[in-house]
C-alpha atoms as a PDB file:
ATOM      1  CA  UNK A   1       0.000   0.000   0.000  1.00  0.00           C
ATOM      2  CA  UNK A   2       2.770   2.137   0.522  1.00  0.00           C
ATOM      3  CA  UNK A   3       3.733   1.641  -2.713  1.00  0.00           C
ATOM      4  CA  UNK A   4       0.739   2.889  -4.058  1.00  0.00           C
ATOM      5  CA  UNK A   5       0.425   6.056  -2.102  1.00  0.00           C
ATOM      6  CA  UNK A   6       4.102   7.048  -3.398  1.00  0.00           C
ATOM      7  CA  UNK A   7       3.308   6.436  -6.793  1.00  0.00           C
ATOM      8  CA  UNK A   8       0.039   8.880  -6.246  1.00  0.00           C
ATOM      9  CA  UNK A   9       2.773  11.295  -4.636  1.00  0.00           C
ATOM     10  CA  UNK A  10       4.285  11.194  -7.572  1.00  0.00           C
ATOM     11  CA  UNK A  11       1.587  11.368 -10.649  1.00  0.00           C
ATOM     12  CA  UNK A  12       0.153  14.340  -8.654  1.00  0.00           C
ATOM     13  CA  UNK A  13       3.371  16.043  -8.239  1.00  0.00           C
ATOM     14  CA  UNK A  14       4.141  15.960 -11.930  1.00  0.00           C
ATOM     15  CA  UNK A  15       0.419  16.818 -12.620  1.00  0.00           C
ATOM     16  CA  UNK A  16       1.376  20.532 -11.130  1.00  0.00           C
ATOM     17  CA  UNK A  17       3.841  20.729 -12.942  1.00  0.00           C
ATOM     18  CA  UNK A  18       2.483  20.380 -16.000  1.00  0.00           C
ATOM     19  CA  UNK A  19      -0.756  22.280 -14.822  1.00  0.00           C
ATOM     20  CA  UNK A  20       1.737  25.105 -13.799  1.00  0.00           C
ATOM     21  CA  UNK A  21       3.600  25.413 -16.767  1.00  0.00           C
ATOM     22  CA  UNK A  22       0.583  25.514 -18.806  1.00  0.00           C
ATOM     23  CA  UNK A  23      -0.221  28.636 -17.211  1.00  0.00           C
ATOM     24  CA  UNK A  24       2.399  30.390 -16.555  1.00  0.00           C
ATOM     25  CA  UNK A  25       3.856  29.667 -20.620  1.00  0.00           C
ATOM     26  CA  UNK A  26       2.766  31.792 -23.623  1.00  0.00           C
ATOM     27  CA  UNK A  27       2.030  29.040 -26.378  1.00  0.00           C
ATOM     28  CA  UNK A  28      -1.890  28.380 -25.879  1.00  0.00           C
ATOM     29  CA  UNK A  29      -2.460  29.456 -29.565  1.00  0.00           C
ATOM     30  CA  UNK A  30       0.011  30.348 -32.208  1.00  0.00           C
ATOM     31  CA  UNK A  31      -0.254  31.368 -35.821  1.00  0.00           C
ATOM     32  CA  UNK A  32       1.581  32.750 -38.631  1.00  0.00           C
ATOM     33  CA  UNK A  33       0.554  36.033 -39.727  1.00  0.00           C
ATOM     34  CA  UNK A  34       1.146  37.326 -43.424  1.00  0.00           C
ATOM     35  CA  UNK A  35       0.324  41.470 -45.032  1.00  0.00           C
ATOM     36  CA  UNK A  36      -2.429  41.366 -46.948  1.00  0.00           C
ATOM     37  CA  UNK A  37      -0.705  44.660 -49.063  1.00  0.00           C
ATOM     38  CA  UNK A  38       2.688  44.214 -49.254  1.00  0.00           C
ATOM     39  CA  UNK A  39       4.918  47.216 -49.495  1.00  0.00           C
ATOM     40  CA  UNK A  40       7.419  44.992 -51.574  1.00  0.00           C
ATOM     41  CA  UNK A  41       6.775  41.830 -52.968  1.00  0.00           C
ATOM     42  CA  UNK A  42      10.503  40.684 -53.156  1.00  0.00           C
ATOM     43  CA  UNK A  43      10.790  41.250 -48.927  1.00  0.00           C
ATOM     44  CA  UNK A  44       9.289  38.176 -46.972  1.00  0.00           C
ATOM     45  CA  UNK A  45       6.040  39.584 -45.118  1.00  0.00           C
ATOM     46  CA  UNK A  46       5.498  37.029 -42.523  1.00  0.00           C
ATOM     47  CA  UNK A  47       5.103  36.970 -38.967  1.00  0.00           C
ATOM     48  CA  UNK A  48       3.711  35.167 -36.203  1.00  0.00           C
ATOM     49  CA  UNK A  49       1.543  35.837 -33.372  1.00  0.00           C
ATOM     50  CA  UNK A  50       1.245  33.400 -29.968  1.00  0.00           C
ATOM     51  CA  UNK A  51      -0.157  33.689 -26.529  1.00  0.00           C
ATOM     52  CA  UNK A  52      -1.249  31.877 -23.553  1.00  0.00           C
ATOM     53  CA  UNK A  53      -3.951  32.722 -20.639  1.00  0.00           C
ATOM     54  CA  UNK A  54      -2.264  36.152 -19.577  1.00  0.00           C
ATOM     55  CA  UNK A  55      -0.096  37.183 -21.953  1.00  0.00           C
ATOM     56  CA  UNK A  56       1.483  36.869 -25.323  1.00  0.00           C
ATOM     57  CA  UNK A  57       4.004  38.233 -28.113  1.00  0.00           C
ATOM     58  CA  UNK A  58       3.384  39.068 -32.048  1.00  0.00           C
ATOM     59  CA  UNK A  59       5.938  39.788 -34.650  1.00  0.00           C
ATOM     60  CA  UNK A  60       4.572  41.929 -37.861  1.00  0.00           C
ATOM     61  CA  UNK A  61       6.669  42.092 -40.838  1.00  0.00           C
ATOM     62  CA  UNK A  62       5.711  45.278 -43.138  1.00  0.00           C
ATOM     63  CA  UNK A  63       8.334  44.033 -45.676  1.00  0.00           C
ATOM     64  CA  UNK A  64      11.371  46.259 -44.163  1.00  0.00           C
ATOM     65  CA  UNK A  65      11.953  43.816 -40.864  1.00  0.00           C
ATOM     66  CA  UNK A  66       9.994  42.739 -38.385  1.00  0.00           C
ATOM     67  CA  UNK A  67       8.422  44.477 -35.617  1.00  0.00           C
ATOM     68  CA  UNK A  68       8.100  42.348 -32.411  1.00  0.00           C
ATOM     69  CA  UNK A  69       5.482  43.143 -29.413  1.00  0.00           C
ATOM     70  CA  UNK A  70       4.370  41.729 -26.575  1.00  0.00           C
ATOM     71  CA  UNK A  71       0.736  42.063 -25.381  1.00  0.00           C
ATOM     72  CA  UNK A  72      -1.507  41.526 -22.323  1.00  0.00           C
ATOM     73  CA  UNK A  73      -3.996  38.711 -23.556  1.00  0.00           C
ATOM     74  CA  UNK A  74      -7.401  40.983 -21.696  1.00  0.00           C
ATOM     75  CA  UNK A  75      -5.915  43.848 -24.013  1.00  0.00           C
ATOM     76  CA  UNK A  76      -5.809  42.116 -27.241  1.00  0.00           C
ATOM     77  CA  UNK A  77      -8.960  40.279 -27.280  1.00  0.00           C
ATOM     78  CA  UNK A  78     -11.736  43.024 -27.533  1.00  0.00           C
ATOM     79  CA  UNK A  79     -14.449  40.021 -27.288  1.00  0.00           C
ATOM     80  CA  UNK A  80     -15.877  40.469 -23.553  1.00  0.00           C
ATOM     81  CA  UNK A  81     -17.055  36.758 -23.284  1.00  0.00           C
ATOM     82  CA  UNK A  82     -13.650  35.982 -24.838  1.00  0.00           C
ATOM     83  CA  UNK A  83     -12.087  37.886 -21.916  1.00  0.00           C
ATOM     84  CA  UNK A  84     -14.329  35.840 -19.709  1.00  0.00           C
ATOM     85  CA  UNK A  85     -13.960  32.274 -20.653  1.00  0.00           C
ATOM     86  CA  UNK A  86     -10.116  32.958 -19.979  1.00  0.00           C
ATOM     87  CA  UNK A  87     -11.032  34.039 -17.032  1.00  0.00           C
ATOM     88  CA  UNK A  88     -12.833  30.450 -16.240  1.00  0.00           C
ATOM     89  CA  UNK A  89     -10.264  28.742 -17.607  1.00  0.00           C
ATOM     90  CA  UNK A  90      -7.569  30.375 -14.940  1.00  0.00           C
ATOM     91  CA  UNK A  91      -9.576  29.855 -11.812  1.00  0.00           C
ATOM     92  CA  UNK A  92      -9.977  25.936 -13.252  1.00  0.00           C
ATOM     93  CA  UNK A  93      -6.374  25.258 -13.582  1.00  0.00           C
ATOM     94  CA  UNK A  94      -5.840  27.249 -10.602  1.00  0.00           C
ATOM     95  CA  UNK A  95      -8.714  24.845  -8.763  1.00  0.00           C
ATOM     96  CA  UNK A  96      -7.233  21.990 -10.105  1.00  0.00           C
ATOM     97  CA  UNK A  97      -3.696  22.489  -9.208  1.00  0.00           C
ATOM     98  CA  UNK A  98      -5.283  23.251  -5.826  1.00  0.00           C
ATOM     99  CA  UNK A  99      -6.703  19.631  -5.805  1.00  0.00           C
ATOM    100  CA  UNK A 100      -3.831  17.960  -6.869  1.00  0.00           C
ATOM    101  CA  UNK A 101      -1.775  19.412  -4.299  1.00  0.00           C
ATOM    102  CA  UNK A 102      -4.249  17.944  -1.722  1.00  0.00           C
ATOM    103  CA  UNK A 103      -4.032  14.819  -3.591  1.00  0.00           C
ATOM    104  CA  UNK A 104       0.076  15.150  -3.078  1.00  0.00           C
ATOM    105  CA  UNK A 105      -0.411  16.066   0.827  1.00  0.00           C
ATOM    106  CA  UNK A 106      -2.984  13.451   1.406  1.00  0.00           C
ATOM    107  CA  UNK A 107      -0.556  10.358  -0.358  1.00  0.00           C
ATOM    108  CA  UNK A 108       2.351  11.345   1.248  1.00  0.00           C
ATOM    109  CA  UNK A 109       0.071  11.708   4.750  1.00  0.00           C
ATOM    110  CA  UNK A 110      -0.609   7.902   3.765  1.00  0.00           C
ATOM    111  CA  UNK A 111       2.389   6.973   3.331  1.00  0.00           C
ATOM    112  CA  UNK A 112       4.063   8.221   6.498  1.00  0.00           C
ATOM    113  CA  UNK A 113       1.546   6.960   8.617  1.00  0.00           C
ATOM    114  CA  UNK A 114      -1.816   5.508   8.862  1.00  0.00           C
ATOM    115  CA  UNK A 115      -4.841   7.889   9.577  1.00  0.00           C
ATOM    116  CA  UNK A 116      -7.700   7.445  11.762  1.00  0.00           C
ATOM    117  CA  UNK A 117     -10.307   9.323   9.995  1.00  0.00           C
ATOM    118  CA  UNK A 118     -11.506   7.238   7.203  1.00  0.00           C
ATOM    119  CA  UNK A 119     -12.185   9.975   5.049  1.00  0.00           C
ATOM    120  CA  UNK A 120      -8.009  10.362   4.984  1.00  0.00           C
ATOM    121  CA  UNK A 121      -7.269   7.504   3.955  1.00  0.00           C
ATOM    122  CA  UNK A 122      -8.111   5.719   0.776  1.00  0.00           C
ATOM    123  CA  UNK A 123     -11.316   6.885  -0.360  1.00  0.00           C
ATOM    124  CA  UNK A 124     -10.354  11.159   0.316  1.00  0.00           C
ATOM    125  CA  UNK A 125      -7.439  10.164  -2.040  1.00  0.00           C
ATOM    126  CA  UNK A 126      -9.614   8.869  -4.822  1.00  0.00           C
ATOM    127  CA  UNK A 127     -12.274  11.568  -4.280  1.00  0.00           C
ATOM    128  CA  UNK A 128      -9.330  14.306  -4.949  1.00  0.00           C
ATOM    129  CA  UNK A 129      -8.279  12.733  -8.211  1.00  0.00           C
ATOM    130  CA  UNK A 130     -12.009  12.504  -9.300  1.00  0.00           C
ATOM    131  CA  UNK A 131     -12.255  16.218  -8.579  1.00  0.00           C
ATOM    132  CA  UNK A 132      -9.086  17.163 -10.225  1.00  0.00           C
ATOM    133  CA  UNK A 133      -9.847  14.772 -13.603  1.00  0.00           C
ATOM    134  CA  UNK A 134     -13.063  16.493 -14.024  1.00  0.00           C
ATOM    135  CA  UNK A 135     -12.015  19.802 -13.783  1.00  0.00           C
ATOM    136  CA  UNK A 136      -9.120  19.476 -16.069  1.00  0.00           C
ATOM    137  CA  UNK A 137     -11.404  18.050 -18.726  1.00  0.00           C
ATOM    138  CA  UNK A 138     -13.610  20.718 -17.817  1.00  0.00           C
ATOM    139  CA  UNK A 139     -11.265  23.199 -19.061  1.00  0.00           C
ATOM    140  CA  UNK A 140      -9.931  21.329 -21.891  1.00  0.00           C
ATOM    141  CA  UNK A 141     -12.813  21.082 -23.253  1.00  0.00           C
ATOM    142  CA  UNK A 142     -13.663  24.732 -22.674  1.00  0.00           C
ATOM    143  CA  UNK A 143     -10.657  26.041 -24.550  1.00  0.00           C
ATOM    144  CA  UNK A 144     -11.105  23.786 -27.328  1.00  0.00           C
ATOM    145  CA  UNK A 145     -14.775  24.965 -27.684  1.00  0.00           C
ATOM    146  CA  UNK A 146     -13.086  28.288 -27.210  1.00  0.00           C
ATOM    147  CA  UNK A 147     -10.511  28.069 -29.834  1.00  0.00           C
ATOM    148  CA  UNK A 148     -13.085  26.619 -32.577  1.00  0.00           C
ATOM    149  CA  UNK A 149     -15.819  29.044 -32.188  1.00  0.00           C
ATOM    150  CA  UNK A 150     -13.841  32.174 -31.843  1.00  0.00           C
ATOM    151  CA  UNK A 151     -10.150  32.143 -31.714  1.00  0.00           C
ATOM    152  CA  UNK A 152      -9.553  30.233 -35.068  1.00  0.00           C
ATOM    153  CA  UNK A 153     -11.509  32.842 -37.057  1.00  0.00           C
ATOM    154  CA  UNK A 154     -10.659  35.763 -35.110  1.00  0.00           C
ATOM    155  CA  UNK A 155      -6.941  35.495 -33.294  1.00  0.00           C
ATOM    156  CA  UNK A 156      -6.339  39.026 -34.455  1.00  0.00           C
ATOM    157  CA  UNK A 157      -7.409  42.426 -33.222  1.00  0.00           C
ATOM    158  CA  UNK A 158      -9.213  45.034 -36.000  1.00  0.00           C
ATOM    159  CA  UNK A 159      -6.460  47.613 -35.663  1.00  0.00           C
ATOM    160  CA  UNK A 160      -4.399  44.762 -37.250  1.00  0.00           C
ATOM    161  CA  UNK A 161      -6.630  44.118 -40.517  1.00  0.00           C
ATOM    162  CA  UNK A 162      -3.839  44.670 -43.130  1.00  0.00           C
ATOM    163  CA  UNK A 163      -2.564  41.252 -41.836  1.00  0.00           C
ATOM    164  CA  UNK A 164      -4.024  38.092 -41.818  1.00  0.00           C
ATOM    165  CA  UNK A 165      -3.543  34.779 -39.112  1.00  0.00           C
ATOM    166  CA  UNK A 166      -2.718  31.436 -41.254  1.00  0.00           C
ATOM    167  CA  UNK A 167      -3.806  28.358 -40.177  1.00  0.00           C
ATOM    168  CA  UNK A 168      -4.151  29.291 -36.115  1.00  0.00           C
ATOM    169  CA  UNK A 169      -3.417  25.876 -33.495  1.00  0.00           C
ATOM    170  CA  UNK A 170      -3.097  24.772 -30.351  1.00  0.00           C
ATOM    171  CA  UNK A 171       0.104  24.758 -29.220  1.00  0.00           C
ATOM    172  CA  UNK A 172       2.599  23.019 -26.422  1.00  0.00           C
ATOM    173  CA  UNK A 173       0.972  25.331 -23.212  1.00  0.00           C
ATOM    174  CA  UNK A 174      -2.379  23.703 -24.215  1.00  0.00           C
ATOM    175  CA  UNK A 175      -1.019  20.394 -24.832  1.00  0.00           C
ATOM    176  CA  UNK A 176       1.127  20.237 -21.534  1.00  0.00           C
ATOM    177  CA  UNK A 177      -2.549  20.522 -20.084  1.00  0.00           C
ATOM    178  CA  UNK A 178      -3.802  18.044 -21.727  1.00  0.00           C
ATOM    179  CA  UNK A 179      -1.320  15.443 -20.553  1.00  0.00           C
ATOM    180  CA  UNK A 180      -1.650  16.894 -16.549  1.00  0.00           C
ATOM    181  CA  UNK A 181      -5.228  15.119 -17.069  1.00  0.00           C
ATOM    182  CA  UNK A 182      -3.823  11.988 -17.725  1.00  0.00           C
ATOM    183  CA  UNK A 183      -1.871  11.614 -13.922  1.00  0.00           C
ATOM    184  CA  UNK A 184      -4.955  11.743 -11.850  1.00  0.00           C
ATOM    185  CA  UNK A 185      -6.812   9.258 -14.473  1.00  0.00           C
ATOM    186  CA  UNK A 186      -3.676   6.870 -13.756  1.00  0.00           C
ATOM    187  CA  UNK A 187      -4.394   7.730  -9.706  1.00  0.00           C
ATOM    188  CA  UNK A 188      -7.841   6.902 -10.038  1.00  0.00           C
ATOM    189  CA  UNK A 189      -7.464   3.785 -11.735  1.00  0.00           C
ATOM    190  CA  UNK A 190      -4.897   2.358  -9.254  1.00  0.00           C
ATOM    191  CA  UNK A 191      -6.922   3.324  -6.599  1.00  0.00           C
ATOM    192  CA  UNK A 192      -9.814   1.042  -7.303  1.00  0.00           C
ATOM    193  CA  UNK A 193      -7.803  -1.631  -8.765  1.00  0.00           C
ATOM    194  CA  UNK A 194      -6.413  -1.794  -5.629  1.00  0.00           C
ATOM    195  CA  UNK A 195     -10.218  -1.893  -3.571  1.00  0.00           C
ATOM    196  CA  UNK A 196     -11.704  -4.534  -6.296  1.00  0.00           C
ATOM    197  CA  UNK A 197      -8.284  -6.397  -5.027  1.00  0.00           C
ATOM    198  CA  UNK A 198      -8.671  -5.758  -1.449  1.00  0.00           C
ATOM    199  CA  UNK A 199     -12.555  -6.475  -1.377  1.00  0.00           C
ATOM    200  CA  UNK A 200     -11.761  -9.806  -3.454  1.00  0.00           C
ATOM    201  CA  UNK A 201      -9.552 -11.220  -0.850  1.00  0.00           C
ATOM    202  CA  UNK A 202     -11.765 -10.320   1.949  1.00  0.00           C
ATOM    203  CA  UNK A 203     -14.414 -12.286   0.565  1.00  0.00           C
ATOM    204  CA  UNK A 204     -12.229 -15.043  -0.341  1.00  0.00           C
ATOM    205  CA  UNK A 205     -11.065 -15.299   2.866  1.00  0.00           C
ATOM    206  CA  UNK A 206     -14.489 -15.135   4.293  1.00  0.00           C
ATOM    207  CA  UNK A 207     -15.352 -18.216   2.343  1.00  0.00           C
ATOM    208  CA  UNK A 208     -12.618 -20.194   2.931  1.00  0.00           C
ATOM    209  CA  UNK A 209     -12.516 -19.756   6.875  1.00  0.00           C
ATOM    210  CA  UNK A 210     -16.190 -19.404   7.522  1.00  0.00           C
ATOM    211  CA  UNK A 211     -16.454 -23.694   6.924  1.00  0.00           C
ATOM    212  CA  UNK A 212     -13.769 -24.432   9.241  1.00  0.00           C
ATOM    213  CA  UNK A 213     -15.122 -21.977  12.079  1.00  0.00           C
ATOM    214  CA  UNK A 214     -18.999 -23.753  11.422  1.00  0.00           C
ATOM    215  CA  UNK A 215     -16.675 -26.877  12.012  1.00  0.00           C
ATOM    216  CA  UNK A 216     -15.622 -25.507  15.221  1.00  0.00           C
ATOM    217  CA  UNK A 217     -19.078 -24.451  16.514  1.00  0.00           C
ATOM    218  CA  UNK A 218     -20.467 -27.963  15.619  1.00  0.00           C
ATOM    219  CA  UNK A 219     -17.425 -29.922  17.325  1.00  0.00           C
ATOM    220  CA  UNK A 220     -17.864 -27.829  20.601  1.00  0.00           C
ATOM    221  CA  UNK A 221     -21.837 -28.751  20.804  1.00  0.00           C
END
């Protein structure tokens, strides 16, 4: 059992991580950008824009060099549900992150000793990584509704018509939150592999020394 607990110490502690760094990088969404009028057509005119949940950089390329910015991500997008969904999508990772940590705290807890409350022990563990898988689909899924309705089509603000966003994707930020979902999922899993395994040997034991102790009874009448 201790065994399992350090293994849940681990997947959780590498689930922050990854949570973490998908916040904190600027690679959510990234795109190359291109002039639509090009002051030159014998000068390359490309760019790129990228950014993650708070902020982000763009390069524009008028033909003499390019021009490189960096941007708040509430300043760019001028879509006010836009603004909000990022919002949502912050206080998730930020909840989930939250979760995991109590996931980490609770294993190692387990691991150093056994609890009294029963709530501490196994089952708190495996109610944790529920939580934390569901929110981080939660806001996968959110961002990739997100990124299809809106951000695909419109990744770039008005004041920057005379250029045009090729091909917009998802990028490694999103994709290191994608694979923090996986960790808890691998938690959960060994959890109840491990009760189906418990609970089978209890009641295999039941029926193997329940006979013998009838036995017993009837011998002592």
């Amino acid at each position: 059992m201790n065994g399992l607990f350090a293994s849940i110490a681990i997947f959780s502690a590498f689930s922050i991580l990854l949570s973490v760094g998908s916040l904190i990088t600027e690679y959510f969404v990234y795109a190359r950008v291109e002039l639509l009028t090009p002051a030159n057509f014998n000068i390359s005119k490309e760019g790129y824009i990228h950014f993650g949940l708070f902020k982000g950089c763009r390069l524009y390329n008028y033909g003499f060099g390019g021009r490189k910015a960096c941007f708040e991500v509430w300043n760019h997008i001028t879509d006010i549900e836009t603004v909000y969904v990022f919002y949502i999508c912050i206080a998730l990772i930020a909840a989930a992150s939250l979760l995991a940590f109590g996931s980490l705290a609770l294993a190692i807890f387990n691991y150093l000793t056994k609890p009294k409350e029963f709530i501490c022990g196994h089952p708190g563990v495996l109610i944790l990584n529920c939580l934390h898988f569901t929110v981080t689909v939660a806001v996968v899924a959110l961002f990739i509704g997100l990124f299809l309705k809106r951000l695909r089509q419109d990744i770039l603000p008005p004041e920057d018509s005379e250029f045009t966003a090729r091909k917009p994707y998802l990028s490694y930020s999103f994709w290191l939150l994608v694979m923090s979902t996986f960790f808890p999922l691998f938690n959960v899993f060994a959890l109840l592999c491990t009760a189906n395994f418990r609970s089978y040997c209890s009641i295999s034991s039941e029926k193997t020394y329940k006979p013998e102790a009838d036995k017993n009874k009837a011998l002592m009448f």
